[in-house]
C-alpha atoms as a PDB file:
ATOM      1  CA  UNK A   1      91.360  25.672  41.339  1.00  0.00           C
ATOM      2  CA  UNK A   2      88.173  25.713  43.878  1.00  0.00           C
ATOM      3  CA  UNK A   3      88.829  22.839  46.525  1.00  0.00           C
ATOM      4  CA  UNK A   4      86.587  20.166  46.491  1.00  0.00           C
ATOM      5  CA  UNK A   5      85.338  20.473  49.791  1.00  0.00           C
ATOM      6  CA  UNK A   6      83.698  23.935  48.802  1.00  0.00           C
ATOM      7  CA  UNK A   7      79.794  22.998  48.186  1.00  0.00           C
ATOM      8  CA  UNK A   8      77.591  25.499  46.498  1.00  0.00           C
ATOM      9  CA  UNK A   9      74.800  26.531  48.000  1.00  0.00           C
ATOM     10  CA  UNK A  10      71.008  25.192  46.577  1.00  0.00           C
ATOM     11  CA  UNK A  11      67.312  24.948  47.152  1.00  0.00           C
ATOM     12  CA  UNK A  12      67.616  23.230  50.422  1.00  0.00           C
ATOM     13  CA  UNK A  13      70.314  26.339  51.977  1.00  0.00           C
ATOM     14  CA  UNK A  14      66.994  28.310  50.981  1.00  0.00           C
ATOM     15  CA  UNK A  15      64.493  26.493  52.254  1.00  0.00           C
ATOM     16  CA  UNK A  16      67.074  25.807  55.504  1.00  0.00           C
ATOM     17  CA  UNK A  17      66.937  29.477  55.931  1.00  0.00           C
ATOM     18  CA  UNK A  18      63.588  30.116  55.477  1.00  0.00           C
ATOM     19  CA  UNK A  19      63.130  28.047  58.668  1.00  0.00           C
ATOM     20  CA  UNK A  20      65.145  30.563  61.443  1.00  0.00           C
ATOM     21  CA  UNK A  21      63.172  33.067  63.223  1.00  0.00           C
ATOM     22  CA  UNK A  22      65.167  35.485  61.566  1.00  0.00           C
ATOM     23  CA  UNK A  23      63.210  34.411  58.604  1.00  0.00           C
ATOM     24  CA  UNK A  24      59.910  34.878  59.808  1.00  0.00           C
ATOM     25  CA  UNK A  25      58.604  38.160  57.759  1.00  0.00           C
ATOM     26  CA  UNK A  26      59.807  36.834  54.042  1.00  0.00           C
ATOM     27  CA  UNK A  27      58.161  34.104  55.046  1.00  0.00           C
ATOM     28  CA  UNK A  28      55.070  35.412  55.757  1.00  0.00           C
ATOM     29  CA  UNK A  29      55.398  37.683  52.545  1.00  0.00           C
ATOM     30  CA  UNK A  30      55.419  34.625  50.362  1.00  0.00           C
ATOM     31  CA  UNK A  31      52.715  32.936  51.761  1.00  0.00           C
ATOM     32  CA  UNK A  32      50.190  36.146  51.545  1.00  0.00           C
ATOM     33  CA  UNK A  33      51.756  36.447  47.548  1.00  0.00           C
ATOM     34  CA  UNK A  34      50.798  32.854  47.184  1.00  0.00           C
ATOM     35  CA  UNK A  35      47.682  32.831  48.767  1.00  0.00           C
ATOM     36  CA  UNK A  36      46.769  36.405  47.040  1.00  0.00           C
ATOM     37  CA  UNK A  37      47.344  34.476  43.725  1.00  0.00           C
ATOM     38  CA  UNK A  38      44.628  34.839  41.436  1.00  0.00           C
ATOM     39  CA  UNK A  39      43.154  30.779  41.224  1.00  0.00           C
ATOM     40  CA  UNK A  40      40.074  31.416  40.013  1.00  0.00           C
ATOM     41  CA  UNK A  41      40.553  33.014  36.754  1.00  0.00           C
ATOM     42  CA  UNK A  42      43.726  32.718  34.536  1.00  0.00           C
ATOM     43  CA  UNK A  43      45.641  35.553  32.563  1.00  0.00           C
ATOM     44  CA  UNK A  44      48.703  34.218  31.074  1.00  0.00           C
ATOM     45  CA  UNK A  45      50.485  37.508  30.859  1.00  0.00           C
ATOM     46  CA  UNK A  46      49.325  39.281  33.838  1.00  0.00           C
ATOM     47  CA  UNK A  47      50.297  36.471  36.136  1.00  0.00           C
ATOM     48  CA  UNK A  48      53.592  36.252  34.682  1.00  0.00           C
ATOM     49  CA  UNK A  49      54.065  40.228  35.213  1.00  0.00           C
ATOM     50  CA  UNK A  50      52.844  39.401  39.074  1.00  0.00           C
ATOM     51  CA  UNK A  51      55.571  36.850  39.416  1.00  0.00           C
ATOM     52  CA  UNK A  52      58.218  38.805  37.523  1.00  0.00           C
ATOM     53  CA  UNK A  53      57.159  42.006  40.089  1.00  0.00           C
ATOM     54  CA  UNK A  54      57.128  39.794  43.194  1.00  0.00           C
ATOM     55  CA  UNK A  55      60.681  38.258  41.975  1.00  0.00           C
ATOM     56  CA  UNK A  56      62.495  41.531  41.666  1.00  0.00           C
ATOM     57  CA  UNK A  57      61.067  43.028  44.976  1.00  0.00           C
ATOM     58  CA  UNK A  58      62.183  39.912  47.242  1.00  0.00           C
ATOM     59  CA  UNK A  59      65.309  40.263  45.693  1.00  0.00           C
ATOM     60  CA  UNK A  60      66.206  43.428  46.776  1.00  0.00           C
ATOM     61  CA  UNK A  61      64.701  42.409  50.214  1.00  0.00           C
ATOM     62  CA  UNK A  62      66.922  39.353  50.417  1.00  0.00           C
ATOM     63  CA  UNK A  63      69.917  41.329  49.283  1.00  0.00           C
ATOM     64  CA  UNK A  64      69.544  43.910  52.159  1.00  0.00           C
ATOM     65  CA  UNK A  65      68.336  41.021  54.719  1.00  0.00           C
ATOM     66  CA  UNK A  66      70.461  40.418  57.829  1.00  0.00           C
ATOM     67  CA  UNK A  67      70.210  36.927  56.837  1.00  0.00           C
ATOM     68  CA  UNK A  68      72.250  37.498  54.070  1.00  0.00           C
ATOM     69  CA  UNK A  69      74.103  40.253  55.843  1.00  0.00           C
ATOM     70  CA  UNK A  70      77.550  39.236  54.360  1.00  0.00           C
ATOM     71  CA  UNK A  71      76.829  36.224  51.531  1.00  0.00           C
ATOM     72  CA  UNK A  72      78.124  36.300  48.342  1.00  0.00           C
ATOM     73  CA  UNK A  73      77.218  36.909  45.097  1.00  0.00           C
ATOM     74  CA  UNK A  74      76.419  33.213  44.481  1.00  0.00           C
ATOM     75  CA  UNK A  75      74.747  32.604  48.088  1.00  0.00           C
ATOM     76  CA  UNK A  76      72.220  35.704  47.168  1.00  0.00           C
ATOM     77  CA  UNK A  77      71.633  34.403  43.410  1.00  0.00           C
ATOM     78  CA  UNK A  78      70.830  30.726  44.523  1.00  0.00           C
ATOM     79  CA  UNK A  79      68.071  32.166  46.730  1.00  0.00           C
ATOM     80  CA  UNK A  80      66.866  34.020  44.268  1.00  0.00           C
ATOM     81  CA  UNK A  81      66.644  30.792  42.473  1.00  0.00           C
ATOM     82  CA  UNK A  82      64.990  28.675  45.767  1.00  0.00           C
ATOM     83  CA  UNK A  83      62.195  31.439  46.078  1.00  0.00           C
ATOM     84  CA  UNK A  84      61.239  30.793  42.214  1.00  0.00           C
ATOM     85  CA  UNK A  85      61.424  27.418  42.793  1.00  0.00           C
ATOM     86  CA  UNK A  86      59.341  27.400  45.541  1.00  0.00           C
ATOM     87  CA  UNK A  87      56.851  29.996  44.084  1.00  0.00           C
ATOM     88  CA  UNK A  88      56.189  28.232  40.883  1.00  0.00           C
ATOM     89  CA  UNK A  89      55.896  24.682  42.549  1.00  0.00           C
ATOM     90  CA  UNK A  90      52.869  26.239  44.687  1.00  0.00           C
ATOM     91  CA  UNK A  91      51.870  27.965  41.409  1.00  0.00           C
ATOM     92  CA  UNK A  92      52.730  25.455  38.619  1.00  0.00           C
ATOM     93  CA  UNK A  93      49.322  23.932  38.325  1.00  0.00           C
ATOM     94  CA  UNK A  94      47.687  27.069  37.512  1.00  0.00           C
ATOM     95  CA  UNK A  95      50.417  28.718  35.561  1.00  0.00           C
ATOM     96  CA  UNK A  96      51.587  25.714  33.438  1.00  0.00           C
ATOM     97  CA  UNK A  97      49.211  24.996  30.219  1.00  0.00           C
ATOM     98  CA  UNK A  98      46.048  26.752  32.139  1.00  0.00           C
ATOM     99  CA  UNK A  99      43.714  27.218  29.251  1.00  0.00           C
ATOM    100  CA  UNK A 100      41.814  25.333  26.930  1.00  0.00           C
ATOM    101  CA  UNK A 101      43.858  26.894  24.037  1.00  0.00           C
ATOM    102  CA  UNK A 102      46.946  25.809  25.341  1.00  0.00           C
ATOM    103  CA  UNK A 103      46.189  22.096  25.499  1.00  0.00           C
ATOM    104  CA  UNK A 104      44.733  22.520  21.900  1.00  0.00           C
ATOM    105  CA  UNK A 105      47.891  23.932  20.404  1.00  0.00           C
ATOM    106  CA  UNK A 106      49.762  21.375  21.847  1.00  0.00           C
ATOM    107  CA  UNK A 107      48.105  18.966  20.883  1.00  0.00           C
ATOM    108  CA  UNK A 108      48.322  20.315  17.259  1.00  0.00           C
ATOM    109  CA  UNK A 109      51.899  20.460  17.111  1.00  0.00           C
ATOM    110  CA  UNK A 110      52.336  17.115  18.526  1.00  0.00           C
ATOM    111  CA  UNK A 111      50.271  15.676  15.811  1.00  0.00           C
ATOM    112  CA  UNK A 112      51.744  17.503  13.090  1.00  0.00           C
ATOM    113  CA  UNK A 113      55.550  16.736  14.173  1.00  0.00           C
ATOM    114  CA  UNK A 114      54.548  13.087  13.767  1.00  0.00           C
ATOM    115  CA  UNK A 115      52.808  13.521  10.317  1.00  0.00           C
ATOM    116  CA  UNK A 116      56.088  15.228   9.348  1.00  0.00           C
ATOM    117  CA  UNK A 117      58.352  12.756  10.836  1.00  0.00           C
ATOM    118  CA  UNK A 118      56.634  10.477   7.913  1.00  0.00           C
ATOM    119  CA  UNK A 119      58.560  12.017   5.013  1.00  0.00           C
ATOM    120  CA  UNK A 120      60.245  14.994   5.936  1.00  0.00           C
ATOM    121  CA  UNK A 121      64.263  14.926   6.211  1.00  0.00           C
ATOM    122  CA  UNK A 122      66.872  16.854   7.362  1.00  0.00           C
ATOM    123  CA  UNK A 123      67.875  17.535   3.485  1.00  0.00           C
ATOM    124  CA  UNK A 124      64.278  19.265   2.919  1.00  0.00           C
ATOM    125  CA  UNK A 125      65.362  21.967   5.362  1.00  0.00           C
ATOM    126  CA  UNK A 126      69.363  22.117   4.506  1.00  0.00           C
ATOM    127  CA  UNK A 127      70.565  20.915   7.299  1.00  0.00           C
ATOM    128  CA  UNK A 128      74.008  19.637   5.991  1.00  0.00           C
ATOM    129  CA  UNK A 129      75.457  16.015   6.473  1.00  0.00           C
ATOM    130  CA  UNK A 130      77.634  16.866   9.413  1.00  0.00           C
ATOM    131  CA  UNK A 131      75.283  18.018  11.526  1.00  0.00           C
ATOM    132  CA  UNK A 132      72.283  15.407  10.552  1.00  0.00           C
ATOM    133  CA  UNK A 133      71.144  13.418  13.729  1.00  0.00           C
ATOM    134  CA  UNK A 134      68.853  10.753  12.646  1.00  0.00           C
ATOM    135  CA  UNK A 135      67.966   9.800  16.806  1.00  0.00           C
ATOM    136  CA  UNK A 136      66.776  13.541  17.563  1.00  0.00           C
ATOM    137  CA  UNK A 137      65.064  13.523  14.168  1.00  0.00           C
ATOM    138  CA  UNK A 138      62.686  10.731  15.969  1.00  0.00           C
ATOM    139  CA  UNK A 139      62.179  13.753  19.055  1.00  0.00           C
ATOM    140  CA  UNK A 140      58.066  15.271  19.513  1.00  0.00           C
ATOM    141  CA  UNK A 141      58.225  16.723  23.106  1.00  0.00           C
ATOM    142  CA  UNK A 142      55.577  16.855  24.764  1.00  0.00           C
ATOM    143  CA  UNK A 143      53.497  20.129  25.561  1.00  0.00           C
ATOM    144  CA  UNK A 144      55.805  21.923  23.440  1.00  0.00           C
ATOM    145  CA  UNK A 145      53.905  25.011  22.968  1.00  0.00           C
ATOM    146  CA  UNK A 146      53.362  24.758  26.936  1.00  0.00           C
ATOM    147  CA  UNK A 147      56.593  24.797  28.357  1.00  0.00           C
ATOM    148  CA  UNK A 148      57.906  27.558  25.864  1.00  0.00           C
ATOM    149  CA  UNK A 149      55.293  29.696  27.402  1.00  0.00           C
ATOM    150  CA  UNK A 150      55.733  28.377  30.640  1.00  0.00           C
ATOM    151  CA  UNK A 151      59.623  29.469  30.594  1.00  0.00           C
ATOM    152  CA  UNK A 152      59.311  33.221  28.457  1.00  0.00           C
ATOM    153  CA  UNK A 153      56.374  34.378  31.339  1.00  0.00           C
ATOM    154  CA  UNK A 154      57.168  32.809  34.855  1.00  0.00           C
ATOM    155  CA  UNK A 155      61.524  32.171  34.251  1.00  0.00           C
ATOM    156  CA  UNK A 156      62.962  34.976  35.623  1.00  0.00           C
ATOM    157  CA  UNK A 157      63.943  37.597  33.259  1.00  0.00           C
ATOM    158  CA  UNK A 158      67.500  38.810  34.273  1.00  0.00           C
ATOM    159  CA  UNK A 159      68.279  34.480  33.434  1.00  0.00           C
ATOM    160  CA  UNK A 160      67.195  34.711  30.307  1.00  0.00           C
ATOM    161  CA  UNK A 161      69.456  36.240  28.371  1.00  0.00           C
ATOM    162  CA  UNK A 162      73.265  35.235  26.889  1.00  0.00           C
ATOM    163  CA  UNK A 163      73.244  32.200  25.742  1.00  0.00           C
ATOM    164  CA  UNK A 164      70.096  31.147  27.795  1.00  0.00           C
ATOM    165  CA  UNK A 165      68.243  33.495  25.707  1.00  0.00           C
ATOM    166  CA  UNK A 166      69.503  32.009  22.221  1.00  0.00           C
ATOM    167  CA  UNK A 167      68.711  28.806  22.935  1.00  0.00           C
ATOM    168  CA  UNK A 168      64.896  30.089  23.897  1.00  0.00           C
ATOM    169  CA  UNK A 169      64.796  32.331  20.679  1.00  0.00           C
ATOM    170  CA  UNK A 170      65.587  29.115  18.184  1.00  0.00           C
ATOM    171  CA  UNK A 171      63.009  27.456  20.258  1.00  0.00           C
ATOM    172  CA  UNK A 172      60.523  29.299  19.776  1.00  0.00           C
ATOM    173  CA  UNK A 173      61.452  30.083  16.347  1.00  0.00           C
ATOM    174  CA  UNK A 174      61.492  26.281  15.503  1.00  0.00           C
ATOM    175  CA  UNK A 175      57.954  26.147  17.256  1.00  0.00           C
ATOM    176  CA  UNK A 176      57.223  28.606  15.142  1.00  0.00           C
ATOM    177  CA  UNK A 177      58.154  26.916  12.099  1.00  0.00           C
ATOM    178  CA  UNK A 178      56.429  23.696  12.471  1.00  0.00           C
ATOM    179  CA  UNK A 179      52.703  25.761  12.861  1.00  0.00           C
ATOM    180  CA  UNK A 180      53.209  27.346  10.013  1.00  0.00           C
ATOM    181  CA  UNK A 181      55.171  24.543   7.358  1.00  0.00           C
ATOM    182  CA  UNK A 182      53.306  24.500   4.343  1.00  0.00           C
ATOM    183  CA  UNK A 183      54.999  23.597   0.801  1.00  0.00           C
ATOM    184  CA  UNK A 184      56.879  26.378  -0.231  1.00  0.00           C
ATOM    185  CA  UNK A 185      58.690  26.149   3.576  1.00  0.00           C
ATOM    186  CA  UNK A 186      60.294  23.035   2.280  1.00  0.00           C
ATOM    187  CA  UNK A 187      61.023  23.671  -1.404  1.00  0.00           C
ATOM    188  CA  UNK A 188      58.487  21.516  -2.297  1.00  0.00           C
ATOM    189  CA  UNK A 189      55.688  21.268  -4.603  1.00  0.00           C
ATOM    190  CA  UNK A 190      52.431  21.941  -3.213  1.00  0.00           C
ATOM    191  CA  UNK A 191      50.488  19.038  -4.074  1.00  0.00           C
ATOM    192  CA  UNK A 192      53.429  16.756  -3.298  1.00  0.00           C
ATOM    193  CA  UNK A 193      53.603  18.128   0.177  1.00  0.00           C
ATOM    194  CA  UNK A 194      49.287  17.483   0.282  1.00  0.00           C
ATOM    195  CA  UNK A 195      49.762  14.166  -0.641  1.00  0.00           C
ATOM    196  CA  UNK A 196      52.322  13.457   1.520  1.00  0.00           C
ATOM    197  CA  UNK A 197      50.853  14.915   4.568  1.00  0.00           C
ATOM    198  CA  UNK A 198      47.598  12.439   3.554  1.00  0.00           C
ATOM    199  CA  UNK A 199      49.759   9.271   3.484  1.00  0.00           C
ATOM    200  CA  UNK A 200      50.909  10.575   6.869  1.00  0.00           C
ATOM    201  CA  UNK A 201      47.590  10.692   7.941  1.00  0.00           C
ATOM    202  CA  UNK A 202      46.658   7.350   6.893  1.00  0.00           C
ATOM    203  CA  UNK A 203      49.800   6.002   8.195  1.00  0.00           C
ATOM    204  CA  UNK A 204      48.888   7.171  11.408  1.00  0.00           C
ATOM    205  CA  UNK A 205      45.928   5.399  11.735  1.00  0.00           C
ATOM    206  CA  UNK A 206      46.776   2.268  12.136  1.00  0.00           C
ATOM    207  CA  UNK A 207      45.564   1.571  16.190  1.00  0.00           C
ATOM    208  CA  UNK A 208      41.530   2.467  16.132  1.00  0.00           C
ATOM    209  CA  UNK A 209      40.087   3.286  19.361  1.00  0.00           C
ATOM    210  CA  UNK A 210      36.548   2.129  20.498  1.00  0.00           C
ATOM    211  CA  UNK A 211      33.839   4.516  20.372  1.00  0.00           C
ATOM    212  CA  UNK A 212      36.161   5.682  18.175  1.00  0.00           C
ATOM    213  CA  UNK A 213      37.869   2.692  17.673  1.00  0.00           C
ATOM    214  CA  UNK A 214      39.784   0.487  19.758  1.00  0.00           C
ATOM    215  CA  UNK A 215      38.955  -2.683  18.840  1.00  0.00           C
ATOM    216  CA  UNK A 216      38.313  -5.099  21.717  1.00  0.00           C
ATOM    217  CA  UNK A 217      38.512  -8.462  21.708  1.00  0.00           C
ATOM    218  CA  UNK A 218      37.934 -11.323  24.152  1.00  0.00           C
ATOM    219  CA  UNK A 219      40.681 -13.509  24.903  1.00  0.00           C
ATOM    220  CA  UNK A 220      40.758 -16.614  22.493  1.00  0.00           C
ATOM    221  CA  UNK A 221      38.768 -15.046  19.811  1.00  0.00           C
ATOM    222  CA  UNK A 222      40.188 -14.754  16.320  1.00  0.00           C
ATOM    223  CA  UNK A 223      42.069 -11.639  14.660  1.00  0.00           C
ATOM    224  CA  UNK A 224      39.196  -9.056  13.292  1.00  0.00           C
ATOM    225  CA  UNK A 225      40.207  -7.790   9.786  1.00  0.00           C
ATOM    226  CA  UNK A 226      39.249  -4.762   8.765  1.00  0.00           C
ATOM    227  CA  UNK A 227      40.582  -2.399   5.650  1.00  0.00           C
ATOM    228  CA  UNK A 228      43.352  -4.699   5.071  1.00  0.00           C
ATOM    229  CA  UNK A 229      44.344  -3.824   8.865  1.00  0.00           C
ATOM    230  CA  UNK A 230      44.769  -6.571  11.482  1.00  0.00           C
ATOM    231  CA  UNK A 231      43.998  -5.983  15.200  1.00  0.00           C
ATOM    232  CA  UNK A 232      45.242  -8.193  17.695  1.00  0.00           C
ATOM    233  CA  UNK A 233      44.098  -6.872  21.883  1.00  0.00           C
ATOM    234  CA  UNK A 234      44.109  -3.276  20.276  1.00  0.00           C
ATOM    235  CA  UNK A 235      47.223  -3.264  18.011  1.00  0.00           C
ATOM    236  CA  UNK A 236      47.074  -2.508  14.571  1.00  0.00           C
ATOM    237  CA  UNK A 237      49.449  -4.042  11.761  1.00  0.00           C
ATOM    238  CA  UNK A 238      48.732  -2.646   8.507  1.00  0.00           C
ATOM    239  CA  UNK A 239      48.636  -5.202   5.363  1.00  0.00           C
ATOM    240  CA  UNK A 240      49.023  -8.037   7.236  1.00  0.00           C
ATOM    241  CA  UNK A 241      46.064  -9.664   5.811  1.00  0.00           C
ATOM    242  CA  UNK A 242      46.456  -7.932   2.553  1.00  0.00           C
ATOM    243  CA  UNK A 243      47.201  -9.955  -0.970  1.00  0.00           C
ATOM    244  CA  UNK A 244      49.427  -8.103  -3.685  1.00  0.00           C
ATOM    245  CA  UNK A 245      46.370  -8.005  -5.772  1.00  0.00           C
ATOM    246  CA  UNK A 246      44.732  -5.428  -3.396  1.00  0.00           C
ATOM    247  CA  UNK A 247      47.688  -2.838  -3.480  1.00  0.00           C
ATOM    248  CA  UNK A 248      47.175   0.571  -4.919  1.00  0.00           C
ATOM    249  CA  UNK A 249      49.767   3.065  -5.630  1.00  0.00           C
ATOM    250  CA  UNK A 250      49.077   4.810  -2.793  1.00  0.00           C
ATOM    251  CA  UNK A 251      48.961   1.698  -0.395  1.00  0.00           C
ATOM    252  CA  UNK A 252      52.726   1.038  -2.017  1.00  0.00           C
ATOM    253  CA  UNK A 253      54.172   4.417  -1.002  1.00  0.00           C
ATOM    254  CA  UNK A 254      52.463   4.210   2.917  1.00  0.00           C
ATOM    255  CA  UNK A 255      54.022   0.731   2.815  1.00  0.00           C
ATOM    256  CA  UNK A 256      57.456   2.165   1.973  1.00  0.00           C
ATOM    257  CA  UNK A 257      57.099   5.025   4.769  1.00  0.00           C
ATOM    258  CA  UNK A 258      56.455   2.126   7.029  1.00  0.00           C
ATOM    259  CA  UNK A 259      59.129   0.166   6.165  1.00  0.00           C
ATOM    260  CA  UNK A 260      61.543   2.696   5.949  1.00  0.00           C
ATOM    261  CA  UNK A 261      60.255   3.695   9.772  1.00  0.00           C
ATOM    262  CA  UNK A 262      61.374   0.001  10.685  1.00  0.00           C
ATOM    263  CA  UNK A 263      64.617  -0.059   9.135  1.00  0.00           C
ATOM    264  CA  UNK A 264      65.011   3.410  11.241  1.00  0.00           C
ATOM    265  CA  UNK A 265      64.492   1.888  14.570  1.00  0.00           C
ATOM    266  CA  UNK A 266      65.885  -1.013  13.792  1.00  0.00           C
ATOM    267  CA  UNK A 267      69.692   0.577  13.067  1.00  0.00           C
ATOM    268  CA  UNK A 268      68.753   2.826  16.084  1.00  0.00           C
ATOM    269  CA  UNK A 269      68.060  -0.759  17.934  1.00  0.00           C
ATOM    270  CA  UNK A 270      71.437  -2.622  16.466  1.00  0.00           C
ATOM    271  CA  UNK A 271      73.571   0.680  17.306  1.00  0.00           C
ATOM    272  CA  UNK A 272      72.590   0.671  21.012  1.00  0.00           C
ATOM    273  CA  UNK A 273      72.908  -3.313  21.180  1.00  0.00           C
ATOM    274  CA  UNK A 274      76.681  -3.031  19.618  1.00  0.00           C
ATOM    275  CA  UNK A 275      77.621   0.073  21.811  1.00  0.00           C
ATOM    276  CA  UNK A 276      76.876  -2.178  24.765  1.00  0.00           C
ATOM    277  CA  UNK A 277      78.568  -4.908  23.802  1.00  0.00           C
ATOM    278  CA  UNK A 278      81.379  -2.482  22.890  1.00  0.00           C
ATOM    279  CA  UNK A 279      81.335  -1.200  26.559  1.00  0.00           C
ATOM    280  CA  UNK A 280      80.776  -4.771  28.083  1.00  0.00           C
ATOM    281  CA  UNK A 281      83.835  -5.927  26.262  1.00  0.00           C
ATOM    282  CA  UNK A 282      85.637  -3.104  26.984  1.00  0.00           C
ATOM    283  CA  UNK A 283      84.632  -3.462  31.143  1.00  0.00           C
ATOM    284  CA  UNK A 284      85.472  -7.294  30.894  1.00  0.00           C
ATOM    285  CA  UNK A 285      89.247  -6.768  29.661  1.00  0.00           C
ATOM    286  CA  UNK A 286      90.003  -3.804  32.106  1.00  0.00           C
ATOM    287  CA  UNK A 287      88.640  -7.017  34.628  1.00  0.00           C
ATOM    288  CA  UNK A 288      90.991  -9.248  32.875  1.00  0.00           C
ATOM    289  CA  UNK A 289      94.016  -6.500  32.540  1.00  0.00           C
ATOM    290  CA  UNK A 290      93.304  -6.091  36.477  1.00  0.00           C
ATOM    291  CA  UNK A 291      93.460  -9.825  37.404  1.00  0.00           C
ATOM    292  CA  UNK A 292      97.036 -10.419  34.796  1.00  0.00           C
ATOM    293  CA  UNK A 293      98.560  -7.410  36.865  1.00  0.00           C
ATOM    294  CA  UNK A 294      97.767  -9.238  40.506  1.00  0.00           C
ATOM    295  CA  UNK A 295      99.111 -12.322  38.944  1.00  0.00           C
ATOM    296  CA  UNK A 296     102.665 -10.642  37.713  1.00  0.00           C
ATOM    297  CA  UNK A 297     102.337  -8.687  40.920  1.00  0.00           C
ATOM    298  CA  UNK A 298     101.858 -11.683  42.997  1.00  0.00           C
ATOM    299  CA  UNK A 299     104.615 -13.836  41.095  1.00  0.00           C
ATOM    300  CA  UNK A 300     107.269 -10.778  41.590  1.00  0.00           C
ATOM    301  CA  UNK A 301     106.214 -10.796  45.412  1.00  0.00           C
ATOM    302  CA  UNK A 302     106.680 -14.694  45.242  1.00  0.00           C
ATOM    303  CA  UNK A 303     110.074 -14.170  43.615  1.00  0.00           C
ATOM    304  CA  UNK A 304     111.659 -11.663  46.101  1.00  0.00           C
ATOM    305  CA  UNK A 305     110.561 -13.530  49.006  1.00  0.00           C
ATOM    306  CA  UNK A 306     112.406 -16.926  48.222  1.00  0.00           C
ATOM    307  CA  UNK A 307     115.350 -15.114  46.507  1.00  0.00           C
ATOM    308  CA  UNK A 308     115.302 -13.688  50.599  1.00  0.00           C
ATOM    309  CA  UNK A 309     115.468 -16.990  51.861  1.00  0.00           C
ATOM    310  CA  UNK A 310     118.433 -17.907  49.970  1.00  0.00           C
END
C-alpha cells in the first residue's frame, strides 16, 4: 500500500518547473507555439493536428530534459498533462465552439433534447427497468456538440483510448442519435411522433420574449392574458385563465405532458427532501449515541473513583 505521505505530482509541479532557469528554452518554445497560433482565421481540424504535433514533440523534449533527468513515469506523464493544460487555457477561446456552425448545432440539439424530454421515455429506446434513471433522463448539457469536438481534436490522443475512448465513442454516438431521431428510431408511428414533437413545441412556449415576446409589465398593473396563457413579470403559466369549455383535444394532451412534468419534479423534490431528513436523523443520533457513551463513560469513571476511596 502507497503511504499517505506520497503526493502525486500536478499542474502546479509543472508550472513550478517551468519557473527554474533550467527551464528557460521550453519555455520560450511554448510561448513562440502560442503566439504562432493561427487567431485570425479558424480550422477546426488543422489546429487540432498543430496541437496534437506540438504535444508529441515537447514530449519527447521533456522526456530527454535534464529537468526530468531521473523522474518517473508518472512525474513525465503529469507534465505532459500541465503543458496541455496550459496550452489549451491560452488557446481555449479560439479552439472551443469557434464557428458560427458550431453554436448553431448546439443550439439545435439543445432544443430538440427538450422537445424530446416532452414524451419520450426510456421504454421507447429499450432501455430496461434496472437501468432506468428518471433524474439523468431530466439531463440537456450544454454545448454538447461543442465539447465532443472540443475533446476528439485538442485531448491528447495517446489518452484517449481504453476505456476513455468508449466512453467518447457512446458519446458521440448518442449525439449522433438525437440529430438524426425521427419515427422509425423509436418504433413509433410517424405521424404520432409529428404530433408529438408539435405538442412539444407548443409546450415550450409558454415564456414569450419581447420583440419577440417577453411580456413586460409595470409593477402594480394587472396579469395580461393572452391565448389562454397568463404572464406575470415575464412568466408564463399555461391555462391559468382558461375555462373547461375552451379545451381542445390537443390542449388536453399538452396539459397532461405538463402535469406529468410536475409530478416529475415534484417526486425528484420529495426524494431529496426525505434523503435529508434521512441523513439529518441519522447525524442527530450518532450526536445522541456520542453524548449516552460520555454519560456511561463518565458514570463508570464516577464509580471507580469512590469505590477507590473506600
Amino acid at each position: 500500500m502507497e503511504p499517505s505521505h506520497v503526493s502525486h505530482p500536478n499542474f502546479y509541479d509543472f508550472l513550478n518547473r517551468m519557473r527554474r532557469p533550467a527551464a528557460a528554452d521550453l519555455v520560450r518554445s511554448i510561448k513562440s507555439f502560442v503566439i504562432s497560433f493561427p487567431f485570425q482565421t479558424s480550422n477546426a481540424e488543422h489546429d487540432g493536428k498543430k496541437v496534437q504535433d506540438f504535444l508529441t514533440m515537447m514530449e519527447t523534449t521533456i522526456k530527454e530534459h535534464p529537468l526530468w533527468a531521473h523522474a518517473t513515469y508518472e512525474e513525465i506523464d503529469s507534465a505532459i498533462e500541465g503543458l496541455e493544460k496550459y496550452i489549451m487555457t491560452k488557446l481555449f477561446t479560439h479552439t472551443f465552439a469557434s464557428s458560427s456552425e458550431d453554436a448553431k448545432l448546439d443550439l439545435e440539439i439543445s432544443e430538440k433534447i427538450c422537445l424530446l424530454q416532452h414524451f419520450i421515455k426510456p421504454d421507447h429506446l429499450d432501455v430496461p427497468r434496472v437501468f432506468q434513471n428518471e433524474a439523468s433522463w431530466l439531463a440537456n448539457p450544454p454545448q454538447l456538440h461543442s465539447n465532443l469536438k472540443f475533446v476528439q481534436l485538442y485531448r491528447k490522443h495517446s489518452k484517449l483510448v481504453s476505456e476513455v475512448e468508449y466512453y467518447l465513442t457512446n458519446l458521440i454516438s448518442a449525439k449522433t442519435f438525437i440529430t438524426n431521431i425521427n419515427a422509425s428510431s423509436l418504433s413509433m408511428d410517424e405521424s404520432e411522433f409529428h404530433r408529438n414533437m408539435q405538442l412539444a413545441r407548443l409546450a415550450s412556449e409558454i415564456t414569450v420574449n419581447e420583440p419577440s415576446g417577453t411580456v413586460q409589465l409595470s409593477e402594480g398593473s394587472p396579469p395580461i392574458v393572452r391565448n389562454k396563457y397568463i404572464y406575470v413579470e415575464g412568466n408564463g403559466y399555461p391555462f391559468m385563465e382558461a375555462e373547461a369549455r375552451d379545451l381542445r383535444l390537443e390542449d388536453v394532451q399538452q396539459l397532461l405532458g405538463l402535469y406529468k412534468q410536475v409530478v416529475t419534479k415534484y417526486r425528484k423534490l420529495s426524494e431529496a427532501l426525505r434523503q435529508l431528513s434521512i441523513d439529518e436523523n441519522q447525524l442527530l443520533n450518532n450526536h445522541q449515541r456520542q453524548d449516552m457513551k460520555e454519560k456511561i463513560e463518565q458514570q463508570l469513571e464516577q464509580a471507580g473513583n469512590s469505590g477507590g476511596t473506600r
